[in-house]
N, C-alpha and C. Protein backbone atom coordinates (compact mmCIF):
# COMPACT_ATOMS: atom_id res chain seq x y z
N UNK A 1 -6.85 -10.63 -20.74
CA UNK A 1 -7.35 -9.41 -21.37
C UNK A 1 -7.34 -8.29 -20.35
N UNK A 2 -6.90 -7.36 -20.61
CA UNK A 2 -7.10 -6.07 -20.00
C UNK A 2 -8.29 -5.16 -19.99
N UNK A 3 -8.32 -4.68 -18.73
CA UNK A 3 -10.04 -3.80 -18.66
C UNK A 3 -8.87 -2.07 -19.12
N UNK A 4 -10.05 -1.32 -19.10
CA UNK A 4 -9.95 0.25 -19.13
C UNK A 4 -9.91 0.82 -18.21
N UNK A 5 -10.16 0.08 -16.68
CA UNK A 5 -11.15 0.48 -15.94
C UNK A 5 -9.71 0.84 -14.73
N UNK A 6 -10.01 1.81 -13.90
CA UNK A 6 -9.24 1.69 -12.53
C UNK A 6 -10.12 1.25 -11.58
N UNK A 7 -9.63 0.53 -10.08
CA UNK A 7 -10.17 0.10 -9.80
C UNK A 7 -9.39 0.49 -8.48
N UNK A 8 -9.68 1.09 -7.50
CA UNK A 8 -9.48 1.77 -6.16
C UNK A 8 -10.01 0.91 -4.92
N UNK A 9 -9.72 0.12 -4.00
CA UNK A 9 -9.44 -0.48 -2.61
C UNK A 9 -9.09 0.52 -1.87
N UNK A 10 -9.73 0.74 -0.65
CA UNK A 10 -9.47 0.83 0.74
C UNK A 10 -8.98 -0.03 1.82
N UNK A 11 -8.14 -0.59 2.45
CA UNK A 11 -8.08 -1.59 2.99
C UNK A 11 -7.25 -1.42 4.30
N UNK A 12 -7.16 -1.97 5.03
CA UNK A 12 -6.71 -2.33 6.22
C UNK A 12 -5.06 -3.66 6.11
N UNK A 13 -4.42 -3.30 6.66
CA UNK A 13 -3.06 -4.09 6.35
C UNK A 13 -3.20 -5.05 8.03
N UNK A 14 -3.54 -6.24 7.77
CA UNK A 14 -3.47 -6.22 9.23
C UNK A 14 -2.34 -7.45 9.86
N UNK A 15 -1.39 -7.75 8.48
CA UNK A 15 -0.25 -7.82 9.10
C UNK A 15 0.34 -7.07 10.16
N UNK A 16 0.16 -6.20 9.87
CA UNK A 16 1.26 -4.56 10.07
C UNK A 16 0.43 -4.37 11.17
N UNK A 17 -0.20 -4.72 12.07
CA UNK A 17 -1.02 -4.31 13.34
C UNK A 17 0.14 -4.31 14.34
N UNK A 18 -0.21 -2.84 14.65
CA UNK A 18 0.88 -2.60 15.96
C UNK A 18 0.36 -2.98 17.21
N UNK A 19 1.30 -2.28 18.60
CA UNK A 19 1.01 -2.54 19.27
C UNK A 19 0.11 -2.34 20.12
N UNK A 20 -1.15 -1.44 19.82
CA UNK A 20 -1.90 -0.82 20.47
C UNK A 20 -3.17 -1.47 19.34
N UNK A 21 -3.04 -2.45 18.68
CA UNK A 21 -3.96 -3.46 17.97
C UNK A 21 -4.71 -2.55 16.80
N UNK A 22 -3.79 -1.17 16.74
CA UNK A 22 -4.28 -0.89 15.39
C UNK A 22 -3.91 -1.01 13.48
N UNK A 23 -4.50 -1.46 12.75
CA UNK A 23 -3.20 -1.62 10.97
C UNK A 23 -3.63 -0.68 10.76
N UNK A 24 -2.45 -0.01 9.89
CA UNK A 24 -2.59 0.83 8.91
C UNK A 24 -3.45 0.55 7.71
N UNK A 25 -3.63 1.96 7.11
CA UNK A 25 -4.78 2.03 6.30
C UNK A 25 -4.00 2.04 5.03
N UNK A 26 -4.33 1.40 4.13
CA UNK A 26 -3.57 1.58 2.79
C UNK A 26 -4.24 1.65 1.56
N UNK A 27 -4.35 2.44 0.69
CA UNK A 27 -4.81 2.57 -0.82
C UNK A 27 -4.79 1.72 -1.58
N UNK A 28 -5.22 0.98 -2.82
CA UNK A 28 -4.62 0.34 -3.28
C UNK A 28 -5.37 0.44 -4.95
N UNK A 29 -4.62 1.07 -6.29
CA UNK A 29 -5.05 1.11 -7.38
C UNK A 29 -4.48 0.32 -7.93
N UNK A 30 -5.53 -0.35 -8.63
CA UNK A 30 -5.15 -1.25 -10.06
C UNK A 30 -5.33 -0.77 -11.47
N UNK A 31 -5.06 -1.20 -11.80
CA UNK A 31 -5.31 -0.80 -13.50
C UNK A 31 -4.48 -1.63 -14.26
N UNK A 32 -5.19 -2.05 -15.32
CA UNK A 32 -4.50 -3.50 -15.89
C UNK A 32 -3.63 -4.12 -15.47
N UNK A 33 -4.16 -5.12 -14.60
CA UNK A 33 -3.37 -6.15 -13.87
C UNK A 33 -2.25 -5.70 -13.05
N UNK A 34 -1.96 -4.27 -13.13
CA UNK A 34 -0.93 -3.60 -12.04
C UNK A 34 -1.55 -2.78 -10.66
N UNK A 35 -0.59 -2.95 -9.58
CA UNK A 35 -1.09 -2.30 -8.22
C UNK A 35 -0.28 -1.31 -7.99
N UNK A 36 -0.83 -0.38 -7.25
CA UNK A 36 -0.14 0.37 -6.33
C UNK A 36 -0.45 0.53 -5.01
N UNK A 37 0.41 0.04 -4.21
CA UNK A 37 0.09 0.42 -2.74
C UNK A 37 -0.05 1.87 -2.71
N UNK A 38 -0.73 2.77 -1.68
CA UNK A 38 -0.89 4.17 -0.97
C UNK A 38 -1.13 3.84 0.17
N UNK A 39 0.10 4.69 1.08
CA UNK A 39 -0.01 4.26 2.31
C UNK A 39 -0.98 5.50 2.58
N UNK A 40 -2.04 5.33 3.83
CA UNK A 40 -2.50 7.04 4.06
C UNK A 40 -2.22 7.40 5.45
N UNK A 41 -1.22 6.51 6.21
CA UNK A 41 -1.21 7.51 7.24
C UNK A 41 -1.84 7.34 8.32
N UNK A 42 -2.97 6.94 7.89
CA UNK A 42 -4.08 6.30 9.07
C UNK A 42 -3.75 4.89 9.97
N UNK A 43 -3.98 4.94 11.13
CA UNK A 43 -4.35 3.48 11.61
C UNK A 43 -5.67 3.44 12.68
N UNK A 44 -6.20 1.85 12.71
CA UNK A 44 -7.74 2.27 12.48
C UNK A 44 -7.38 0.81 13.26
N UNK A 45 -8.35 0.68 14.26
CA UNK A 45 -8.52 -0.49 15.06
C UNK A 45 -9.65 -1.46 14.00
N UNK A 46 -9.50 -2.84 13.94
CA UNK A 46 -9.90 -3.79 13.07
C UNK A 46 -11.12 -3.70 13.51
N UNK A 47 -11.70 -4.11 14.58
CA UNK A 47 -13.28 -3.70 14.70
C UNK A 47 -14.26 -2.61 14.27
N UNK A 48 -13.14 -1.47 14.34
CA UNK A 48 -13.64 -0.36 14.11
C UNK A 48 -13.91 -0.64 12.03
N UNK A 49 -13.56 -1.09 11.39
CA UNK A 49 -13.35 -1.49 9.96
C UNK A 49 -14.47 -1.93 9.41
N UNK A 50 -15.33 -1.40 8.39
CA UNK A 50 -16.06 -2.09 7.76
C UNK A 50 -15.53 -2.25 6.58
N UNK A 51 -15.34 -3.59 6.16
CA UNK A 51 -14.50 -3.26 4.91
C UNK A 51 -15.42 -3.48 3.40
N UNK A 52 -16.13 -3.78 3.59
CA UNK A 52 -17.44 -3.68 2.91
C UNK A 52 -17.31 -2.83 2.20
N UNK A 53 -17.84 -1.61 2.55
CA UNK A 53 -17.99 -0.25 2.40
C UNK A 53 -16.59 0.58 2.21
N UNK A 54 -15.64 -0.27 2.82
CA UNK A 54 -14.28 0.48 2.68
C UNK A 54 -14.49 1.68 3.74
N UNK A 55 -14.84 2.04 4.89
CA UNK A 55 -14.39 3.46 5.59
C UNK A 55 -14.93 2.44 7.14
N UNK A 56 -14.30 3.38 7.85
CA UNK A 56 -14.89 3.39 9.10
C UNK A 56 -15.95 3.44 10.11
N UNK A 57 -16.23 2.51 10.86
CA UNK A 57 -17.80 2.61 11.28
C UNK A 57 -17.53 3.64 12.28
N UNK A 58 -18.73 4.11 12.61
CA UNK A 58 -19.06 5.28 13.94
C UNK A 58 -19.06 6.65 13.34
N UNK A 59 -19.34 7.34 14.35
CA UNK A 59 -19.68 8.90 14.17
C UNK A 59 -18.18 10.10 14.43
N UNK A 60 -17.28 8.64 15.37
CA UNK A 60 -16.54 9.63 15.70
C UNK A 60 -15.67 10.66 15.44
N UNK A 61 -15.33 11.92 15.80
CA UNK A 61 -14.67 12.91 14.96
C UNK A 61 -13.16 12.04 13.84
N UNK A 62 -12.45 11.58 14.58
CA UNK A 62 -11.46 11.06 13.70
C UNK A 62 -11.96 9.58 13.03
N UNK A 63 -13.38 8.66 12.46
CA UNK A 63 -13.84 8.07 11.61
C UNK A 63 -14.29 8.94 10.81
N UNK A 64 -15.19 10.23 11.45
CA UNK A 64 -15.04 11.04 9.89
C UNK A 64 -14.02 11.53 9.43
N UNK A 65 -13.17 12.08 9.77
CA UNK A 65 -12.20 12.67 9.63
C UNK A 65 -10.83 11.36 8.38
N UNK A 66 -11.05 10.61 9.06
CA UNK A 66 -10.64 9.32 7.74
C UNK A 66 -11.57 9.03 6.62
N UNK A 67 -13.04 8.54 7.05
CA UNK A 67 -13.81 8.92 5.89
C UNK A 67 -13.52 9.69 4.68
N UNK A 68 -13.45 10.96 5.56
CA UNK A 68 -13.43 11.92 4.40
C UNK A 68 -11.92 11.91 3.39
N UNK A 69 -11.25 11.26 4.45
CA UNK A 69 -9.83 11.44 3.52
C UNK A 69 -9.85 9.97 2.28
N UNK A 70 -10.12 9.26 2.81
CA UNK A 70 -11.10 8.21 1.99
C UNK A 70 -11.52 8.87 0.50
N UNK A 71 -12.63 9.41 0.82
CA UNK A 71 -13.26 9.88 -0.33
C UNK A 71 -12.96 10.70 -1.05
N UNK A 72 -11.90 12.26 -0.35
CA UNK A 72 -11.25 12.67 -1.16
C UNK A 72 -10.24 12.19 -2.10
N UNK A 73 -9.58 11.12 -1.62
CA UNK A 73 -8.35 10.23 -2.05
C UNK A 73 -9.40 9.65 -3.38
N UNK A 74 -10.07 9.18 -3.14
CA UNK A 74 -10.83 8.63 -4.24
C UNK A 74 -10.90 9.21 -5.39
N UNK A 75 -11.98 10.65 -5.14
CA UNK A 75 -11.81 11.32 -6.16
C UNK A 75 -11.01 12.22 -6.77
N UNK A 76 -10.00 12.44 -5.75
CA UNK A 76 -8.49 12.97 -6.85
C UNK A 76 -7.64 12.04 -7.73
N UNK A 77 -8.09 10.68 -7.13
CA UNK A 77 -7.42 9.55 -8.43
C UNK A 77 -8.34 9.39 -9.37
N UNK A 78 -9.10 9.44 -8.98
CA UNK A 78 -9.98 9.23 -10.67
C UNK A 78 -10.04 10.34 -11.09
N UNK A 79 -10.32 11.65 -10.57
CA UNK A 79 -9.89 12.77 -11.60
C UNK A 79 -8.45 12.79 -12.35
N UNK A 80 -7.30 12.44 -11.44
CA UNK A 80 -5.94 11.80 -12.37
C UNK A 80 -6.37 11.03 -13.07
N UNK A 81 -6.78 9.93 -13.32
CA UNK A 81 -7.04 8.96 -14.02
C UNK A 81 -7.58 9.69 -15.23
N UNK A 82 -8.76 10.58 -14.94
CA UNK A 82 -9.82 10.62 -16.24
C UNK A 82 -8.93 12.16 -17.04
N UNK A 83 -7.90 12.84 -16.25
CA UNK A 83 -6.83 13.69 -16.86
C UNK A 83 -6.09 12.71 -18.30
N UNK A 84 -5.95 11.65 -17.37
CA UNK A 84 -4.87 10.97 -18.17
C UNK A 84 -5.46 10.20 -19.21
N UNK A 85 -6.30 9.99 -18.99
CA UNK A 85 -7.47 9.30 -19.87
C UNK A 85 -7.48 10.22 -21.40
N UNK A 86 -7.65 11.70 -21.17
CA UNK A 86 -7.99 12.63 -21.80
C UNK A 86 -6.70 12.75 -22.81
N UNK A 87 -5.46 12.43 -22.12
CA UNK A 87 -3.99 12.99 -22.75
C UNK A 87 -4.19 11.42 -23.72
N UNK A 88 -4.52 10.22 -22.92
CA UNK A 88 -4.56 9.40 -23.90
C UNK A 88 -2.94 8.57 -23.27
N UNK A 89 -2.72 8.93 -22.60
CA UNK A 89 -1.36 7.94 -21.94
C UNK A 89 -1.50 7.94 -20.24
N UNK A 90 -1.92 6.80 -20.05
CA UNK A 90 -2.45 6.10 -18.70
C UNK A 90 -1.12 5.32 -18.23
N UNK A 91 -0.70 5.73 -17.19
CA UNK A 91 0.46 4.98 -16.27
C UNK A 91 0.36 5.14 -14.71
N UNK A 92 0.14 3.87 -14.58
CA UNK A 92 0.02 4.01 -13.07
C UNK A 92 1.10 4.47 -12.04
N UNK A 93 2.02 4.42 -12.45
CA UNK A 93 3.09 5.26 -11.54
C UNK A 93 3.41 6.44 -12.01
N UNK A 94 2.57 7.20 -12.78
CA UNK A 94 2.58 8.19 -13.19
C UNK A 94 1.54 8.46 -12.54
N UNK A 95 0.48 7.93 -12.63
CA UNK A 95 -1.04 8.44 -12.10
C UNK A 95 -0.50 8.43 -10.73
N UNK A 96 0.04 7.74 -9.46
CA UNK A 96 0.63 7.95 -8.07
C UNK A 96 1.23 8.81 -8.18
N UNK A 97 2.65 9.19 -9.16
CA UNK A 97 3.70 10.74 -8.59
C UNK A 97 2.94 11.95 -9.21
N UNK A 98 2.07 11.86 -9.65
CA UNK A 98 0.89 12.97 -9.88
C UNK A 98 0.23 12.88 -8.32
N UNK A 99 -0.68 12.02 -8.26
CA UNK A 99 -0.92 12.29 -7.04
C UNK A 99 -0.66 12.54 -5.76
N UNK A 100 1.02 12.21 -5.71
CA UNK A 100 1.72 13.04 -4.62
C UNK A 100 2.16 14.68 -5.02
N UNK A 101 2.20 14.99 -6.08
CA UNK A 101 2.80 15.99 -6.66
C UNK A 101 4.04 15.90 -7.28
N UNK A 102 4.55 15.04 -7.96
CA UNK A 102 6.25 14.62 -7.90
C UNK A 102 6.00 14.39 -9.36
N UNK A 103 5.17 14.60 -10.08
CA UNK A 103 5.20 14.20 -11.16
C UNK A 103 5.96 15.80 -12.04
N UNK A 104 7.23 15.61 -11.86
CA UNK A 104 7.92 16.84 -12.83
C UNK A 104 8.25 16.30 -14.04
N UNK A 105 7.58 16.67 -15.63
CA UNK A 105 7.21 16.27 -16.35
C UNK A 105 8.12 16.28 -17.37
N UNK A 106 8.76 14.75 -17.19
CA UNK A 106 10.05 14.08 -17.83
C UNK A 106 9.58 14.77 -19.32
N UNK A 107 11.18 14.65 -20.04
CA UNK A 107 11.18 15.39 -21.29
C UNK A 107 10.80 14.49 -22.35
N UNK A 108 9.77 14.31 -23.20
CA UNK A 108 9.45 13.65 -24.30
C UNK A 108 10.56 13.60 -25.01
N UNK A 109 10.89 12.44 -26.14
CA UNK A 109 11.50 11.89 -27.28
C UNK A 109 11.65 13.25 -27.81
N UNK A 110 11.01 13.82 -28.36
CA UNK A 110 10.91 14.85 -29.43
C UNK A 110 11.37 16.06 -28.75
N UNK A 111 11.07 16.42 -27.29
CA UNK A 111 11.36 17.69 -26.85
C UNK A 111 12.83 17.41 -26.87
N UNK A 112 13.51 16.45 -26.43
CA UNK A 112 14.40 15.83 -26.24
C UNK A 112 15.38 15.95 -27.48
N UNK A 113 15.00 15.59 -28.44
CA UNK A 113 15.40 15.35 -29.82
C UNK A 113 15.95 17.26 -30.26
N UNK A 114 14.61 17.58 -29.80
CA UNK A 114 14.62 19.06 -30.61
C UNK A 114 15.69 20.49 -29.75
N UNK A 115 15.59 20.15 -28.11
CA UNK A 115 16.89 20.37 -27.35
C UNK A 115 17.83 20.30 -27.79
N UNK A 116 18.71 19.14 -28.50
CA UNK A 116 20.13 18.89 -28.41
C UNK A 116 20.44 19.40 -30.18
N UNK A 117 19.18 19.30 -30.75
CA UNK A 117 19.25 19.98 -32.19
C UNK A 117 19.89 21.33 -32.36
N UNK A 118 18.85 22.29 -30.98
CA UNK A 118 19.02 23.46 -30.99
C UNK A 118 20.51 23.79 -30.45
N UNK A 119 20.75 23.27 -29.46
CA UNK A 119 22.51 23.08 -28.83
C UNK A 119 23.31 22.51 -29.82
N UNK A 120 22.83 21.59 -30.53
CA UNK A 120 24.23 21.57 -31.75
C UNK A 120 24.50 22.33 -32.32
N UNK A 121 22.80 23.32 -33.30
CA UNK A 121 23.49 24.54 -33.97
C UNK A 121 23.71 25.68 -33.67
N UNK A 122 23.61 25.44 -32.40
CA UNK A 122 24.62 27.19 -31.57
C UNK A 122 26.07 26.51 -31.66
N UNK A 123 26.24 25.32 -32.04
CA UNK A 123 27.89 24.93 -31.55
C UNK A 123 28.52 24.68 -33.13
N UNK A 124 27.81 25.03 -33.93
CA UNK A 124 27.93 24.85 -35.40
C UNK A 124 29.46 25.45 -35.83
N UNK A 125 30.06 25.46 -36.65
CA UNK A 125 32.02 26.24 -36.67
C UNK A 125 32.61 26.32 -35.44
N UNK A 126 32.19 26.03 -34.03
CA UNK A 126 33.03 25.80 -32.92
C UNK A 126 33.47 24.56 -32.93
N UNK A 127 32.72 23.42 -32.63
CA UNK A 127 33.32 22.17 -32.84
C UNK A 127 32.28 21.02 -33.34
N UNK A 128 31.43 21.80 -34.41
CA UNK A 128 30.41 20.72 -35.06
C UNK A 128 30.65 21.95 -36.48
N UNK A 129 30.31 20.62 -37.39
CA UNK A 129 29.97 21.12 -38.81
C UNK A 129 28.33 21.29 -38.87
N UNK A 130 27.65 22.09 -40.18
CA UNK A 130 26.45 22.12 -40.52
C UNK A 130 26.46 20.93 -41.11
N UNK A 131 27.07 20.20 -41.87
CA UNK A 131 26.22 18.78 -42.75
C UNK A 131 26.56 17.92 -41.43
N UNK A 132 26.38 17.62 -40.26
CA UNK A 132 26.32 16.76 -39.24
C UNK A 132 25.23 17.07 -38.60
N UNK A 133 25.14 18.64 -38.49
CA UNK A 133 23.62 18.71 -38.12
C UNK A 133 22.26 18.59 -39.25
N UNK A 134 22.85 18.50 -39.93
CA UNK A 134 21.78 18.25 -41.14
C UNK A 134 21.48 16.66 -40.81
N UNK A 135 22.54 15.96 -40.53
CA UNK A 135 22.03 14.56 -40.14
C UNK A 135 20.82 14.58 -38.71
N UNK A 136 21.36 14.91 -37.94
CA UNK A 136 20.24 15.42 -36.82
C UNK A 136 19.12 15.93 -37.17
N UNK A 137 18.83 16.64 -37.81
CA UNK A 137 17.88 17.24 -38.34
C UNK A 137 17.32 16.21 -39.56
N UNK A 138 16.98 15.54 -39.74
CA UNK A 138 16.88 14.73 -40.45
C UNK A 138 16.47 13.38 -39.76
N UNK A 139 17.00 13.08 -38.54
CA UNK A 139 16.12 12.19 -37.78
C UNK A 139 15.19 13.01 -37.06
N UNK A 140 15.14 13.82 -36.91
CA UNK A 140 14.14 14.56 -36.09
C UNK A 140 12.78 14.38 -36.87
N UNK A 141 12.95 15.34 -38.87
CA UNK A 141 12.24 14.90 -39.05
C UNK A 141 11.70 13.18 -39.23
N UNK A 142 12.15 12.32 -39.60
CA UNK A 142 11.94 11.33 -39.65
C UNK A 142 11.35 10.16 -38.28
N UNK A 143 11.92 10.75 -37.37
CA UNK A 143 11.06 10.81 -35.77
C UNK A 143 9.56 11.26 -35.92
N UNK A 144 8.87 12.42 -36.32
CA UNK A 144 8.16 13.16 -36.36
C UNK A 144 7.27 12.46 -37.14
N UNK A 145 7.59 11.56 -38.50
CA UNK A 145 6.72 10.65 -39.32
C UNK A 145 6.36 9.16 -38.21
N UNK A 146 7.60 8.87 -38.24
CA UNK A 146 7.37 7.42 -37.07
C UNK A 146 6.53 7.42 -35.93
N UNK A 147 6.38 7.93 -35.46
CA UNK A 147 5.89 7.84 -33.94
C UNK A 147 4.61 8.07 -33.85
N UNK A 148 3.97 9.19 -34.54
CA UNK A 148 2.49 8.88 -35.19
C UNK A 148 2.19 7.73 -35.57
N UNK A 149 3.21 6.93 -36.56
CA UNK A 149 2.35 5.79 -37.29
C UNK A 149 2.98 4.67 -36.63
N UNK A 150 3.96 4.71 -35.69
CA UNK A 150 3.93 3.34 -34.87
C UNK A 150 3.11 3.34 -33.71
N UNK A 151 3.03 4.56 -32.53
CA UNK A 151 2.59 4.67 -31.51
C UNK A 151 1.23 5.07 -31.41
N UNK A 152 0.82 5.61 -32.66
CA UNK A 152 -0.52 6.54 -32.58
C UNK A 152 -0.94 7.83 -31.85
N UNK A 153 0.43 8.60 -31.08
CA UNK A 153 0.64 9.71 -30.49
C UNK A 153 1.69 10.69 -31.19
N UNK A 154 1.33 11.46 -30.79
CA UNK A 154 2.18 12.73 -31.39
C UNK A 154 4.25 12.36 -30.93
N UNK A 155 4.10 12.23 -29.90
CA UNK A 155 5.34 12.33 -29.19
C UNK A 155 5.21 10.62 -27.36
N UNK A 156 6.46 10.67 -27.48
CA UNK A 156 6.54 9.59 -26.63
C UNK A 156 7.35 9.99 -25.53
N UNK A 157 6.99 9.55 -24.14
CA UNK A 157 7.59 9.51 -23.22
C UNK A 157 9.53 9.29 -23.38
């Protein structure tokens, strides 16, 4: 069974411990039974690690300074999350290229549909007939009935 829920890790990789005995710091979201690694960049000596708590022990300028990136990281994924929550279509590798910024927002079924509609009938007596686009037009509407009542959304990825 699947939860609703995301579920955000801080963690320490300590395979990956270099040579100066520090691992990198890595993100890690779940959401129904799927992960995503986030690398952040950080590396953090294992002692220094509470992993408990997920952040860094001590006062020092660069433990806060990860801390905080910690916590910001936190709450810009769950504000993605609770965005996506809102649209009603939750994807975790969508919720990550959002959170890098990379999320350039692929063309829906329908935008898609309604594009090549509009480009057929500018090409209408050049080298398309009108009763061919009448066929097009005609799955469009018939797209427009379906996808509500199979998917329960307006339009689909």
């Amino acid at each position: 069974m699947s939860s609703n829920n995301i579920s955000i890790l801080v963690w320490l990789y300590k395979v990956k411990t270099n040579k100066k005995g520090q691992s990198p710091l890595y993100i890690r979201v779940s959401y129904n039974s799927k992960r995503k690694n986030i690398a952040s960049g950080f590396y953090v000596l294992s002692e220094r690690w509470d992993s408990a708590k997920g952040r860094v022990k001590g006062s020092l300028p660069d433990a806060r300074e990860i801390n905080e990136y910690i916590q910001q990281t936190q709450s810009r994924l769950i504000s993605i999350y609770n965005e996506m929550l809102k649209e009603g279509d939750i994807n975790l590798d969508k919720l990550v290229d959002r959170f890098f910024g990379r999320d350039t927002s692929p063309m829906t079924l329908m935008e898609l549909v309604k594009y090549h509609n509009e480009d057929f009938h500018k090409r209408i007596g050049i080298d398309y007939t009108f009763s061919t686009y009448e066929k097009y037009d005609i799955l469009r509407k018939k797209l427009e009935l379906f996808i509500p009542s199979k998917y329960g959304k307006a339009d689909i990825r």
